[in-house]
Protein backbone atom coordinates (compact mmCIF):
# COMPACT_ATOMS: atom_id res chain seq x y z
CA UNK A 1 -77.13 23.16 -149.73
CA UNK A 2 -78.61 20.36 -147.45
CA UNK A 3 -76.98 18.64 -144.46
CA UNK A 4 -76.66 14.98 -146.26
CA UNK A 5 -79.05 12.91 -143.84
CA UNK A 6 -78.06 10.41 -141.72
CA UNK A 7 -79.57 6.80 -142.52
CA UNK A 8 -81.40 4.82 -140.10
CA UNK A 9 -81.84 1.11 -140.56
CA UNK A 10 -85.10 1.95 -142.25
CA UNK A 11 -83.23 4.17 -145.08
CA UNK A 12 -81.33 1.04 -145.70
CA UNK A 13 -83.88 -1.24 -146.21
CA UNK A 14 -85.55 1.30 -148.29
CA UNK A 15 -82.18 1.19 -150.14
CA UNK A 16 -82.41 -2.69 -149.89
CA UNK A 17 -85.16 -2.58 -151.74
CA UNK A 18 -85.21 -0.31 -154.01
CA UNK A 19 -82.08 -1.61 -155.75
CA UNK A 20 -83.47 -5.12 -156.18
CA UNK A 21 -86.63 -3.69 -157.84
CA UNK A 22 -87.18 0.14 -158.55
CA UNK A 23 -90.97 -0.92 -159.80
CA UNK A 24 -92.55 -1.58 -156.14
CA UNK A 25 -94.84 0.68 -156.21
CA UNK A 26 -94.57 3.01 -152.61
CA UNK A 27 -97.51 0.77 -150.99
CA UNK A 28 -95.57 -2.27 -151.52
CA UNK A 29 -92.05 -0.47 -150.44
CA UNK A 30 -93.97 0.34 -147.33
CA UNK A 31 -94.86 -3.32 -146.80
CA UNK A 32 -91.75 -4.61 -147.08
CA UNK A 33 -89.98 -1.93 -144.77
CA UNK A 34 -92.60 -1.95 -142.38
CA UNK A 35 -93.60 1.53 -142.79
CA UNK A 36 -96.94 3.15 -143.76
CA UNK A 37 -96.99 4.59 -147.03
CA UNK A 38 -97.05 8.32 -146.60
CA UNK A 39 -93.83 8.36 -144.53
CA UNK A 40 -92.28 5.59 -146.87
CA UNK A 41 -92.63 8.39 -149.66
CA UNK A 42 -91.21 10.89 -147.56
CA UNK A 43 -88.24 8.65 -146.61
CA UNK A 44 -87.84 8.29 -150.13
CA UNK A 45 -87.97 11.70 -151.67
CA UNK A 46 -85.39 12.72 -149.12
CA UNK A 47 -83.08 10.03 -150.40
CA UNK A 48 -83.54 11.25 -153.55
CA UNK A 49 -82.83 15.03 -152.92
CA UNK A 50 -79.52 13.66 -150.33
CA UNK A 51 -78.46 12.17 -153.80
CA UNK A 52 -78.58 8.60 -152.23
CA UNK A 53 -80.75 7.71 -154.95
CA UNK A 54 -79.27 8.53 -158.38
CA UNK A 55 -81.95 7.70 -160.74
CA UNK A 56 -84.73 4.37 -161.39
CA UNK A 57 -83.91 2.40 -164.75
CA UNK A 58 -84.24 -1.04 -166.58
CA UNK A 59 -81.50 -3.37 -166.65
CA UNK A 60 -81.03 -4.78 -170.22
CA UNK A 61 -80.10 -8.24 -171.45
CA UNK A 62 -77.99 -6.93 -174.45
CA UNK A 63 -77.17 -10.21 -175.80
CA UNK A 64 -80.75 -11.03 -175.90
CA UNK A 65 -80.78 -8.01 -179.00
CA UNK A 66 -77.53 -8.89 -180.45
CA UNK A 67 -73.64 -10.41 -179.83
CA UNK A 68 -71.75 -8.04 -177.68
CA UNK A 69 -67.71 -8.27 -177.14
CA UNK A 70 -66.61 -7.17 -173.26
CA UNK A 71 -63.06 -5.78 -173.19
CA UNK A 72 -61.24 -5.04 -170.02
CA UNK A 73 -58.41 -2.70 -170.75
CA UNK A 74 -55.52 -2.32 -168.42
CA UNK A 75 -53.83 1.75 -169.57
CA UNK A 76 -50.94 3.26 -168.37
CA UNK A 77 -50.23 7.09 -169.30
CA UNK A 78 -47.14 8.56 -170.07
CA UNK A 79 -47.41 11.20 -167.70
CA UNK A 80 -48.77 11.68 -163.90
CA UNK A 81 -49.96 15.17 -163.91
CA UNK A 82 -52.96 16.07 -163.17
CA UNK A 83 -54.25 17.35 -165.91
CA UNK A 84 -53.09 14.34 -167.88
CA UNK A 85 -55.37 11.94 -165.93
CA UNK A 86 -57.96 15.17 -166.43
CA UNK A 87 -57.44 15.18 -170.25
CA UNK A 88 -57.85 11.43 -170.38
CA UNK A 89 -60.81 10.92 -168.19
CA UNK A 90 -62.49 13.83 -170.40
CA UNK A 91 -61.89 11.88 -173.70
CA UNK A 92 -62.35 8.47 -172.65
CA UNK A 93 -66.02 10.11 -171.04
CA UNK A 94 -67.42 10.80 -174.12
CA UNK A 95 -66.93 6.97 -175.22
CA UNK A 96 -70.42 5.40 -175.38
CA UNK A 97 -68.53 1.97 -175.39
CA UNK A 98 -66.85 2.61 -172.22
CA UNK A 99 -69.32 1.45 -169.47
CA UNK A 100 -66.45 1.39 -166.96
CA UNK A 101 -63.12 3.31 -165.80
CA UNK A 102 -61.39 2.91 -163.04
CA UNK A 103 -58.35 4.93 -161.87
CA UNK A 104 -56.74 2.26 -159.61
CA UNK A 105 -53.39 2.00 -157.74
CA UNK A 106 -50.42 -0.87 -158.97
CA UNK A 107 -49.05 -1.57 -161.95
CA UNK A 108 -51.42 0.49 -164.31
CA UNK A 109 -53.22 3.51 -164.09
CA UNK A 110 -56.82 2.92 -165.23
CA UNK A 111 -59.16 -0.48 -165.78
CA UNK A 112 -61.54 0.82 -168.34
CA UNK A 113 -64.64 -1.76 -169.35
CA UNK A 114 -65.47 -1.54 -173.00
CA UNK A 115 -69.02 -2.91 -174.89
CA UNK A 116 -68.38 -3.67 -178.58
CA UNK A 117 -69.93 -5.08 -181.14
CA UNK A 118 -66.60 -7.67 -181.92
CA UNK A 119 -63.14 -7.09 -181.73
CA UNK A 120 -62.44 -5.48 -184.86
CA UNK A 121 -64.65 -2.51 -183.34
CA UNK A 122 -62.76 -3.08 -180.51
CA UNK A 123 -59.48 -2.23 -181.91
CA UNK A 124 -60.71 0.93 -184.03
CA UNK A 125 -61.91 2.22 -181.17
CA UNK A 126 -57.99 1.67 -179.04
CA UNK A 127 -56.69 3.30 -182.76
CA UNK A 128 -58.96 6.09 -182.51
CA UNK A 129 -57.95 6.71 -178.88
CA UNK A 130 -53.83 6.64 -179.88
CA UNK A 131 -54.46 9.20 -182.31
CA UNK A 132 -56.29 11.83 -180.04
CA UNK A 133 -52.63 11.95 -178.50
CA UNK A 134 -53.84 12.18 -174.60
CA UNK A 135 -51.29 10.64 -173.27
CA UNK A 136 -51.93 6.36 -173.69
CA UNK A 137 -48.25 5.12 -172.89
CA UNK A 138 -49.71 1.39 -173.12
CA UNK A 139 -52.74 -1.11 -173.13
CA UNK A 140 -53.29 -4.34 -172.46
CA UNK A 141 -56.58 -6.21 -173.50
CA UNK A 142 -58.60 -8.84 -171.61
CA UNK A 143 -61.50 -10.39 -173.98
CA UNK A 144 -64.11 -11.51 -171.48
CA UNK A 145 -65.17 -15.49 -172.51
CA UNK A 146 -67.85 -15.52 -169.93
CA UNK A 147 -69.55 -13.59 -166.93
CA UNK A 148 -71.06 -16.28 -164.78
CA UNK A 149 -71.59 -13.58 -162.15
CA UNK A 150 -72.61 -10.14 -162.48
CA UNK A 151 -74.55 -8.62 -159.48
CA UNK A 152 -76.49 -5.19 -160.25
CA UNK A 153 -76.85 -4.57 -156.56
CA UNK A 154 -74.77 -3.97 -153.63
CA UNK A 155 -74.66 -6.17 -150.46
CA UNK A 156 -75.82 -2.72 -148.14
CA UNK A 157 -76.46 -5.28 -145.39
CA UNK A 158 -72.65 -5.93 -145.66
CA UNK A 159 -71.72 -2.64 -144.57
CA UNK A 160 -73.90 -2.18 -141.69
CA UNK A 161 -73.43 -5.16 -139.58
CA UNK A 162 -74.24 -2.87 -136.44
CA UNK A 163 -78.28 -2.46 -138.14
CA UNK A 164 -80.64 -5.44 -138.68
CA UNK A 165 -81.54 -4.55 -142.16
């Protein structure tokens, strides 16, 4: 297994980049990070074999194909074990409506994020999970009304403030 490489301020721009629009072709990444291109690709292949880079997609407007319902749902289990939050996670996994699941610390134990098609779908979906029997003590739903902002990047500037990305 490889050493996971250290990032320079150039890795981070490529980073930068790269998560605002996985389409520039490696010419124009070089451009923009003030590299030629041949090192530019090797900077990026490496951050792709470090596992920096996870993969190169399209972002979807969903609503734009047909009405969606977003569902936060606050669970608590009945048990702490670790192989109850195990069993859970490995159910709640294999949900294609769960985009999202968080184990966090506080009152609850995970914030899952749920796509539906309304909230009947919703619910048969939180009925289907009761009866698998891993371990739901209680749920609370939040219906989202409206996102007015959802960022698909991170702020990788942000955490450097040391580099002038």
């Amino acid at each position: 297994m490889q050493p996971t490489p250290k990032l320079d301020r150039i890795d981070l721009k490529i980073l930068t980049q790269l998560q605002r629009n996985g389409r520039l072709t490696n010419v124009e990444l070089a451009n923009r990070v003030g590299l030629s291109a041949s090192p530019c690709l090797i900077r990026v292949k490496r951050l792709e074999a470090a596992g920096y880079i996870t993969g190169y997609g399209a972002q979807i407007d969903i609503r734009k194909i047909t009405s969606i319902l977003t569902v936060f749902t606050e669970i608590t289990l009945s048990d702490h074990r670790r192989h109850d939050f195990a069993r859970f996670e490995n159910h709640v996994s294999k949900l294609d409506t769960v985009v999202e699941c968080h184990l966090i610390s506080g009152g609850y134990d995970y914030l899952v994020k749920f796509i539906t098609r309304d909230v009947e779908h919703y619910q048969i979906i939180m009925e289907n999970l009761l009866e698998l029997n891993i371990g739901i003590e209680k749920y609370f739903s939040y219906i989202v009304i409206k996102s007015p902002i959802v960022k698909e990047s991170f702020p990788i500037q942000d955490f450097f403030p040391e580099q002038k990305i």
